[in-house]
Protein backbone atom coordinates (compact mmCIF):
# COMPACT_ATOMS: atom_id res chain seq x y z
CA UNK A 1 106.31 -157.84 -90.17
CA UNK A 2 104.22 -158.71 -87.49
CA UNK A 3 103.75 -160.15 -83.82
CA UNK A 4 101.00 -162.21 -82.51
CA UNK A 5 99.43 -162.12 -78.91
CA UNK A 6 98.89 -165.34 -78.05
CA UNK A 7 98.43 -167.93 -75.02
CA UNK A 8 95.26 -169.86 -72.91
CA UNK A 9 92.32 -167.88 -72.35
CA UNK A 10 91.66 -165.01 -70.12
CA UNK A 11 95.50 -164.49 -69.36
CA UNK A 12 95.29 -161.04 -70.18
CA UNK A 13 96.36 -160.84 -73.97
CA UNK A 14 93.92 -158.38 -74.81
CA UNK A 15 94.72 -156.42 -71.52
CA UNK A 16 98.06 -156.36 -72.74
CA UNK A 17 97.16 -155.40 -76.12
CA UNK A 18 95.31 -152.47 -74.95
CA UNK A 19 98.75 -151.29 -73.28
CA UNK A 20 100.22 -151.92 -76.30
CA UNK A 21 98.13 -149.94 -79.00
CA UNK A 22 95.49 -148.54 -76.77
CA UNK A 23 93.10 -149.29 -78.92
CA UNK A 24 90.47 -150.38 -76.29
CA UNK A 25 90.09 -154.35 -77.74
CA UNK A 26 87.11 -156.33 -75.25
CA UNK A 27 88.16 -157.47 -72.30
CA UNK A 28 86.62 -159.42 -69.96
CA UNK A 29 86.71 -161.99 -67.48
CA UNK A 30 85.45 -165.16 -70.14
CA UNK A 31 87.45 -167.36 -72.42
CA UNK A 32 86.77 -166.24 -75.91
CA UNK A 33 86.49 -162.63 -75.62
CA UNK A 34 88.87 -161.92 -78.49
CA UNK A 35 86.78 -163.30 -81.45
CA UNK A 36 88.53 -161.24 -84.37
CA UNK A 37 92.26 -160.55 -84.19
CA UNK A 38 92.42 -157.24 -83.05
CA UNK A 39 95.91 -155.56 -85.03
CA UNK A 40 97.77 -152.26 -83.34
CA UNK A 41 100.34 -150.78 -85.50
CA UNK A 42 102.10 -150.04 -82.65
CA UNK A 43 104.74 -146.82 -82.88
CA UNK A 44 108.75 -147.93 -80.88
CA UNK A 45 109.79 -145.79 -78.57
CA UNK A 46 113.05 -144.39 -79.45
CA UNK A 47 114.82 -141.88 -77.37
CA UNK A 48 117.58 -141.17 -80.57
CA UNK A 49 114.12 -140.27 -82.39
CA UNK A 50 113.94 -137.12 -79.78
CA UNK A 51 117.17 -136.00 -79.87
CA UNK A 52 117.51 -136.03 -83.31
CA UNK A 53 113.84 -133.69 -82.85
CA UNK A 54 115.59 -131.02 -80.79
CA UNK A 55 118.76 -130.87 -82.94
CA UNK A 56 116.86 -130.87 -86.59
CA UNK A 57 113.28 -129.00 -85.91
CA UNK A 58 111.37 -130.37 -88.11
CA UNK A 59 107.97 -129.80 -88.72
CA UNK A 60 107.07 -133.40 -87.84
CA UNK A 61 108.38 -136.51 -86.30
CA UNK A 62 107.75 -140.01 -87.39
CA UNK A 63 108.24 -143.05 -84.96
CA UNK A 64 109.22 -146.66 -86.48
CA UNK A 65 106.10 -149.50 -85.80
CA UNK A 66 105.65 -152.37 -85.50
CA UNK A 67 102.36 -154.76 -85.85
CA UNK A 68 100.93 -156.11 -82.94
CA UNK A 69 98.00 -158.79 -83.49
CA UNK A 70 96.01 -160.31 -80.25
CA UNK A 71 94.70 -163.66 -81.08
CA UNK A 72 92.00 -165.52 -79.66
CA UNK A 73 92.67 -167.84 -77.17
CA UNK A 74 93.77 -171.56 -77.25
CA UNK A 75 92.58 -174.47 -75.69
CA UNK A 76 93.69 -178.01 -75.59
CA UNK A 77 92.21 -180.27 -78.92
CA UNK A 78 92.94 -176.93 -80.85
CA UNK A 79 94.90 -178.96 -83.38
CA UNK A 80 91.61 -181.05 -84.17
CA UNK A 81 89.16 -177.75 -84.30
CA UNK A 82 88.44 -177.15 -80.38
CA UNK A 83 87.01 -174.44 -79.31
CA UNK A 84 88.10 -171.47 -81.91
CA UNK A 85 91.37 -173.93 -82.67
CA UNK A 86 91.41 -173.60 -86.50
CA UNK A 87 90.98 -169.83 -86.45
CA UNK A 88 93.79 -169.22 -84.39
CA UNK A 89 95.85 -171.44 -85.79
CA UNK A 90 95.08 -169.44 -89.37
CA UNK A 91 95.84 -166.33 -87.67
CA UNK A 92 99.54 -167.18 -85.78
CA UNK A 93 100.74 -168.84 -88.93
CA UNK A 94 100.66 -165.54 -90.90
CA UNK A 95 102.50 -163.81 -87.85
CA UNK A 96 106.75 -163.48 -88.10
CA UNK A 97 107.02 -164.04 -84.23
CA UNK A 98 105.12 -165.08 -81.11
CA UNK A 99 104.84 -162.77 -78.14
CA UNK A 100 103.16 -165.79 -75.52
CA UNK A 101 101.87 -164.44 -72.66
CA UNK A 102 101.71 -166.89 -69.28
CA UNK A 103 99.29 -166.31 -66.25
CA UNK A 104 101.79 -165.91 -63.22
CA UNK A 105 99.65 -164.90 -60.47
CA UNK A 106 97.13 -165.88 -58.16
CA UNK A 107 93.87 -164.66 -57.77
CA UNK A 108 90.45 -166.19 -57.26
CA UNK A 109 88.42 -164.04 -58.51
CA UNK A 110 89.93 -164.57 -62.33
CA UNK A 111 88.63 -167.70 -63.59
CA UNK A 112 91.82 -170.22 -65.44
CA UNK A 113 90.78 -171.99 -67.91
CA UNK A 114 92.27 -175.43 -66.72
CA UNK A 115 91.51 -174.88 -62.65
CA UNK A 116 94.52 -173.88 -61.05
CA UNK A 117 97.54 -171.27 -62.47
CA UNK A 118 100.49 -173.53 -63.48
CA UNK A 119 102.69 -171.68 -66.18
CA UNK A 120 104.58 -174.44 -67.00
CA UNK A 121 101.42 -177.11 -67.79
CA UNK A 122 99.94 -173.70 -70.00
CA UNK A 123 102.87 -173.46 -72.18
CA UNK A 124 103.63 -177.06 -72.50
CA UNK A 125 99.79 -177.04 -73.01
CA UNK A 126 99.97 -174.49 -76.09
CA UNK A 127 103.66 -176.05 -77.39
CA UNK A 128 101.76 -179.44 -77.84
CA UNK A 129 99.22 -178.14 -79.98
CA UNK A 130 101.34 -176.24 -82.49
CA UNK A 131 103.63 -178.70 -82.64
CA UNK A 132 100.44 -180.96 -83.68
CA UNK A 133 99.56 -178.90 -86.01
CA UNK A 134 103.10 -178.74 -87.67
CA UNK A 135 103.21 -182.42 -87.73
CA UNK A 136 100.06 -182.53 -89.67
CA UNK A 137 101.11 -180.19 -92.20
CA UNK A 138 104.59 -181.43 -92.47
CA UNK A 139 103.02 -185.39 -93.02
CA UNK A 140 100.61 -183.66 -95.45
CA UNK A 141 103.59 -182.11 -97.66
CA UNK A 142 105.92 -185.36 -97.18
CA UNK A 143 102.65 -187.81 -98.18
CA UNK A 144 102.92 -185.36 -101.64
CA UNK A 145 106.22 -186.04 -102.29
CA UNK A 146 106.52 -189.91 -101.56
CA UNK A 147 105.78 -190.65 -105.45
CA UNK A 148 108.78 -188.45 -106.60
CA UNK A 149 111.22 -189.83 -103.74
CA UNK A 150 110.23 -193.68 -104.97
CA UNK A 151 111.34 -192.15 -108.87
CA UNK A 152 114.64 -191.07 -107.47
CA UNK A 153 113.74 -187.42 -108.32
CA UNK A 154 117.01 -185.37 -106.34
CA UNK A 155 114.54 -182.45 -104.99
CA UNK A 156 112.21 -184.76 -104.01
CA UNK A 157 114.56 -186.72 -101.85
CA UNK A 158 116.10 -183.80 -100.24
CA UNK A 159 113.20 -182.44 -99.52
CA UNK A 160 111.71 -185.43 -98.22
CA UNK A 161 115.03 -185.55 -95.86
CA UNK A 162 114.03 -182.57 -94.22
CA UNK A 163 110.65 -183.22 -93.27
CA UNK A 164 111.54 -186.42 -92.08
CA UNK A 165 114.44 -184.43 -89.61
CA UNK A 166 111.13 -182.33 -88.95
CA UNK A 167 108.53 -184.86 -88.14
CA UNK A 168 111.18 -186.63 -85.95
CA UNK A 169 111.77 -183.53 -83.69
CA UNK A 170 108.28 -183.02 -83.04
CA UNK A 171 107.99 -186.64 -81.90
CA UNK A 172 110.45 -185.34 -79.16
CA UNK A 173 108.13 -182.73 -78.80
CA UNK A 174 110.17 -179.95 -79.46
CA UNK A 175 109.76 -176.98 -81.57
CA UNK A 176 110.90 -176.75 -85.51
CA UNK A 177 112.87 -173.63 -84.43
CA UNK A 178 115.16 -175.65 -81.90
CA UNK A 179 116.52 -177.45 -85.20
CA UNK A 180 119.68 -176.22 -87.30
CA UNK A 181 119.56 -175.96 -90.95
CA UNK A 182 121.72 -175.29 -93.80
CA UNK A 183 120.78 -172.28 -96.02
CA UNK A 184 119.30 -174.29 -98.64
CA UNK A 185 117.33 -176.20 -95.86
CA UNK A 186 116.25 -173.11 -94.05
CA UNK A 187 115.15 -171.34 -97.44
CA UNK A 188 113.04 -174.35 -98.01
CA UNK A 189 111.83 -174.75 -94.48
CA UNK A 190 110.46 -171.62 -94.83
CA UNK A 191 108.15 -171.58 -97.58
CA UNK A 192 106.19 -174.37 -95.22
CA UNK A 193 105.41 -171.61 -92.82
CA UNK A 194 105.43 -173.70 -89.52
CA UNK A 195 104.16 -172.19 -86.39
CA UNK A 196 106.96 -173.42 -83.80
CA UNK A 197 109.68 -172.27 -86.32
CA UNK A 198 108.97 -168.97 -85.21
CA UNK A 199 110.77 -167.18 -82.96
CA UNK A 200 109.16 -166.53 -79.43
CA UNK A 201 109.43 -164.50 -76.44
CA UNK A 202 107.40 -165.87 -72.99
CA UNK A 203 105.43 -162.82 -71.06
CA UNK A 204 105.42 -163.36 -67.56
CA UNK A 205 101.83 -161.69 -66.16
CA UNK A 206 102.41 -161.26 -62.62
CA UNK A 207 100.88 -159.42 -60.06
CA UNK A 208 102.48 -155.83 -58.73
CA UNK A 209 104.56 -156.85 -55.85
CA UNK A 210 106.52 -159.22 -58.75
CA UNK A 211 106.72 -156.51 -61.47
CA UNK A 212 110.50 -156.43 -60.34
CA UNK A 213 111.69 -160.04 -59.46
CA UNK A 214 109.20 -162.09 -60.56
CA UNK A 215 108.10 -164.94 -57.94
CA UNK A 216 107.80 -169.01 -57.94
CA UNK A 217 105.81 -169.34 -60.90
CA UNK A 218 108.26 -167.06 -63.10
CA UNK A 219 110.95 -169.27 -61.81
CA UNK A 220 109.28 -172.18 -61.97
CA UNK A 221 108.83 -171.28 -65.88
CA UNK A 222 112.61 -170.56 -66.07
CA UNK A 223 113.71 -173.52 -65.16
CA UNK A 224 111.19 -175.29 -67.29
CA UNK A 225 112.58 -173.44 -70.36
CA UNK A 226 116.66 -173.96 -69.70
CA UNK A 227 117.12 -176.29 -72.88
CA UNK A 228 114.91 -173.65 -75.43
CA UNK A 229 116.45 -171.16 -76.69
CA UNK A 230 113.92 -168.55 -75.97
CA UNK A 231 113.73 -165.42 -73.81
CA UNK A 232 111.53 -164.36 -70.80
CA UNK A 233 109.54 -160.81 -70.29
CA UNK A 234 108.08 -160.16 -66.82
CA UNK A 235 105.35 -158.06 -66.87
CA UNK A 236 102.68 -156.57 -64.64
CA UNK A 237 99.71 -156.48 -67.35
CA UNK A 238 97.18 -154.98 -64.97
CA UNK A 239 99.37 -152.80 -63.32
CA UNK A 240 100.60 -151.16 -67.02
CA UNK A 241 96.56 -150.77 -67.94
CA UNK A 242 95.89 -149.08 -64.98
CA UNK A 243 99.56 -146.77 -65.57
CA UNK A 244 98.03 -146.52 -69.34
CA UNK A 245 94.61 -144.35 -68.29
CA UNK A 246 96.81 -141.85 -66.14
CA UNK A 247 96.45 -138.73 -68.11
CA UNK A 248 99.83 -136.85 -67.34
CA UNK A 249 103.05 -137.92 -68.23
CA UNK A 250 104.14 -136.70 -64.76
CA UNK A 251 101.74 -139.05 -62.91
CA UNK A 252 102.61 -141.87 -64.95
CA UNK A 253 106.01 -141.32 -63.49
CA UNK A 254 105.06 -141.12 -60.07
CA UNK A 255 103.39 -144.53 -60.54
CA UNK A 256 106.67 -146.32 -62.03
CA UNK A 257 108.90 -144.48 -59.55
CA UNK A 258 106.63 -145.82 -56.84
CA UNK A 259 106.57 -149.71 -57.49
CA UNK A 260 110.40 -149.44 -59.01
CA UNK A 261 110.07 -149.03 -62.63
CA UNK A 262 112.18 -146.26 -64.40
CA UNK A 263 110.08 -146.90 -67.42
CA UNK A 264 106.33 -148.65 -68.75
CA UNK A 265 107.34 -152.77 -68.95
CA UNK A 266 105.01 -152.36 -72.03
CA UNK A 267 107.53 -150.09 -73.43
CA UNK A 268 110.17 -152.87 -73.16
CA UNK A 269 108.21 -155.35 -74.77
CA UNK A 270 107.54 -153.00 -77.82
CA UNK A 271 111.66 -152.96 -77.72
CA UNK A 272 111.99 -156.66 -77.58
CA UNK A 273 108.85 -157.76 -80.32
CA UNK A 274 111.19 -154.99 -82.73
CA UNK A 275 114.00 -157.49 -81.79
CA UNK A 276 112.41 -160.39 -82.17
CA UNK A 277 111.16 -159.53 -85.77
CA UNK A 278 114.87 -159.22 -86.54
CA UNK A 279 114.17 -155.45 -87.19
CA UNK A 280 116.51 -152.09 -86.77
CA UNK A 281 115.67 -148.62 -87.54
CA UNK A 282 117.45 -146.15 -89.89
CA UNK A 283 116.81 -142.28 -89.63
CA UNK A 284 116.09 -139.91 -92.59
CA UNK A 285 116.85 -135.90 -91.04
CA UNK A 286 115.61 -132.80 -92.35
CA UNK A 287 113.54 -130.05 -91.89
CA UNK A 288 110.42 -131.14 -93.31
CA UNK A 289 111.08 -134.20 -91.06
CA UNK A 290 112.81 -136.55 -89.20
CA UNK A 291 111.81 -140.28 -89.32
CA UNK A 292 112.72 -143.77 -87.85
CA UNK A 293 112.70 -146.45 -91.05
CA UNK A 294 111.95 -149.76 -90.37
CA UNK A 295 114.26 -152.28 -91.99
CA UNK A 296 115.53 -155.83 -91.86
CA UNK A 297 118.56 -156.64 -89.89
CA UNK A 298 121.03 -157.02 -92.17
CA UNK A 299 119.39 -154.97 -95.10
CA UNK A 300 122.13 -153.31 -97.94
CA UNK A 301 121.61 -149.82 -98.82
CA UNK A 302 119.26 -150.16 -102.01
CA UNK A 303 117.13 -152.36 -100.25
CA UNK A 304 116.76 -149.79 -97.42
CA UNK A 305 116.19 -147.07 -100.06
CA UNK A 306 113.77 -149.14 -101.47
CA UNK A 307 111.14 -148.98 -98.18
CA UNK A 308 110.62 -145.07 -99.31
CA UNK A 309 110.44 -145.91 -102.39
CA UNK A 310 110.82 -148.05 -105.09
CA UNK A 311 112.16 -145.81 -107.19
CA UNK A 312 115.01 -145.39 -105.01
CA UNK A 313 116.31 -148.75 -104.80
CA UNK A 314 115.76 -149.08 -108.92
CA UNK A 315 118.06 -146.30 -109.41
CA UNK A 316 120.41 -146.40 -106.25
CA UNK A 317 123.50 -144.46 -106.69
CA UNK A 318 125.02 -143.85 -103.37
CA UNK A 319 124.03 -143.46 -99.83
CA UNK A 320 125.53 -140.43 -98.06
CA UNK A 321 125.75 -142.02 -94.24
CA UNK A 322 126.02 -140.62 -91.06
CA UNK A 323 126.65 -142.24 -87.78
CA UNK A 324 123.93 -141.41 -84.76
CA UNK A 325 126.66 -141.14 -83.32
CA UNK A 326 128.53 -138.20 -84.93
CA UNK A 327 125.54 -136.70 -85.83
CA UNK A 328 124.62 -136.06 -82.19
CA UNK A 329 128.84 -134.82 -81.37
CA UNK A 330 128.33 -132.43 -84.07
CA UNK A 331 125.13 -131.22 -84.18
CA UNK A 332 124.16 -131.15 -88.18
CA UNK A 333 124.50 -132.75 -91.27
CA UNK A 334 127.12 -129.40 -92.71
CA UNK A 335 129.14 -129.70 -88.87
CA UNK A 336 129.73 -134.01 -89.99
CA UNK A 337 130.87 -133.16 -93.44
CA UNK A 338 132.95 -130.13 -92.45
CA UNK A 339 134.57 -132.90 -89.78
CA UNK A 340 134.91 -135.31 -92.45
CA UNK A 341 132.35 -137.90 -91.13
CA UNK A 342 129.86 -138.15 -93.87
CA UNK A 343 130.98 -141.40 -95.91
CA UNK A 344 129.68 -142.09 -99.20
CA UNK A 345 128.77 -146.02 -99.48
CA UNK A 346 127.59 -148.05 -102.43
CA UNK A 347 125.50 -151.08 -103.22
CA UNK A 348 127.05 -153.48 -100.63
CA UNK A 349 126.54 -151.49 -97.94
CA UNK A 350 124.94 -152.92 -94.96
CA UNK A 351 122.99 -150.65 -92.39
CA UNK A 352 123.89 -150.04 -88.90
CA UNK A 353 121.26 -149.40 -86.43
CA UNK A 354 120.76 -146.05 -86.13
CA UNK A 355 122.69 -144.84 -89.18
CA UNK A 356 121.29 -141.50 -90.64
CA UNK A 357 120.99 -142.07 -94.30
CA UNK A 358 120.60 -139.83 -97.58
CA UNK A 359 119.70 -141.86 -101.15
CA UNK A 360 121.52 -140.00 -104.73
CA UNK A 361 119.41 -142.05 -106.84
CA UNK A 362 118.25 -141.55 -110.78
CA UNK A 363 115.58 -143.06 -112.36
């Protein structure tokens, strides 16, 4: 599961993506400076992960991650090829969510792309090309079927109802995810792999003194974005890179204490592209170590089992659970069970963030 970077040129994706993964992509003031994708497996901060450290003593600790891609940047007539158009467009389709990031500040010595900083024209500027490029593939796959549809073949006409509730909505220009489908419709909507279906958080860049509050353009955005059910991030980009090449801990503290922030904004927006994927964590304890699984919201207990191994979800007995929870009241795996805490679950059993898990499995 992944999340990709994207947005105009020279809005400070790859400045961000240096916060992220710090893994030092180029960045400079020119559109095009990302030419590659540059991926970050990215580790989530997760203060459960620590405590769990100081009750267990392992001999290591393993964060969750999550994949972070930073995507070249867009420019209008993408949809037809412009500038590096097709590329990008390659690379967001085989992301799971969108993390766009909007120029909110002013300052003349960064060159925009279109003249003048206007989040609302960027993103309506972006929407309109992937939305394009939906409506060409969805046309494409609908021109397939008409054949089929004319011999009254039954898949062929249900499909061939959904694309045409598809094609219609982007008319409106509005994104694929904005539509409601039935299971069946949503399991086949998927397998198309449209860009606006996926799910997409907006990334305020804003200048210091709005790291807090944002300012006109952040509200400006807001208001632009009340019918779109999406969320908003405000984040001082430059402000976190400069944070981000403070050596100490302590000073890094100083720095957020000083313009407001009790933590990094960047660690937030890990948080929120973990959300966005739909993901949760599960913890495995012991003394050899204590780690943060990455699963699917909504995951039963042999599938969970199953991301250690396979083995484990092939011959899934049990899972001995523990909540966070009760493992932090009590202090140890032997204190839950000698409280009576520990419950044994089988097959159907669907995780809860932060449960503590052990797999009886035989193979």
């Amino acid at each position: 599961m992944k999340a990709g970077i994207v947005g105009l040129p020279n809005v400070g994706k790859s400045t961000l993506f240096n916060c992220l993964s710090n893994a030092k992509a180029q960045s400079a003031n020119f559109p095009f400076c990302t030419i590659e994708p540059n991926i970050g497996i990215i580790n989530v901060p997760d203060k459960r992960l620590e405590k769990l450290e100081i009750l267990v003593n392992p001999e290591k600790v393993i964060p969750a991650t999550v994949e972070i891609v930073d995507i070249a940047g867009l420019v209008k007539g993408a949809s037809k090829g412009e500038g590096l158009g097709n590329q990008f467009l390659a690379n967001i389709r085989e992301t799971d969510a969108i993390l766009h990031v909007l120029r909110c500040f002013d300052d003349d010595n960064i060159v925009h792309v279109e003249g003048s900083v206007n989040p609302v024209r960027d993103k309506e500027i972006i929407d309109l090309e992937l939305q394009l490029k939906d409506l060409e593939t969805v046309e494409k796959k609908l021109d397939k079927i008409k054949r089929l549809v004319k011999t009254g073949n039954k898949d062929a006409i249900k499909e061939s109802n959904i694309l045409n509730k598809i094609i219609n909505h982007l008319h409106s220009f509005n994104p694929v995810r904005g539509l409601d489908f039935s299971n069946e419709e949503k399991d086949y909507v998927d397998t198309i792999q449209l860009i606006t279906s996926k799910p997409v958080l907006y990334v305020c860049n804003v200048d210091e003194s709005s790291a807090i509050n944002g300012n006109k353009h952040v509200d400006d955005l807001k208001a632009s974005l009340e019918n779109e059910n999406a969320e908003v991030m405000i984040l001082a980009v430059g402000t976190e890179a400069d944070i981000n090449e403070l050596d100490s801990y302590e000073d890094r503290q100083a720095f957020l204490l000083d313009i407001g922030l009790s933590e990094p904004g960047s660690t937030k927006l890990i948080k929120k592209a973990y959300d966005l994927l739909n993901l949760q964590t599960y913890f495995t304890a012991g003394v050899k170590e204590v780690r943060a699984w990455t699963i699917n919201k909504g995951m039963t207990a042999p599938k969970a089992a199953g991301v250690i191994h396979t083995d484990f979800e092939k011959g899934f007995i049990r899972a001995e659970v523990i909540s966070y929870n009760n493992y932090i009241k009590y202090g140890s795996e032997s204190k839950v069970r000698d409280a009576g805490k520990l419950n044994i679950e089988g097959k159907d059993y669907i995780l809860l963030d932060g449960d503590i898990m052990h797999f009886r499995f035989n193979v």
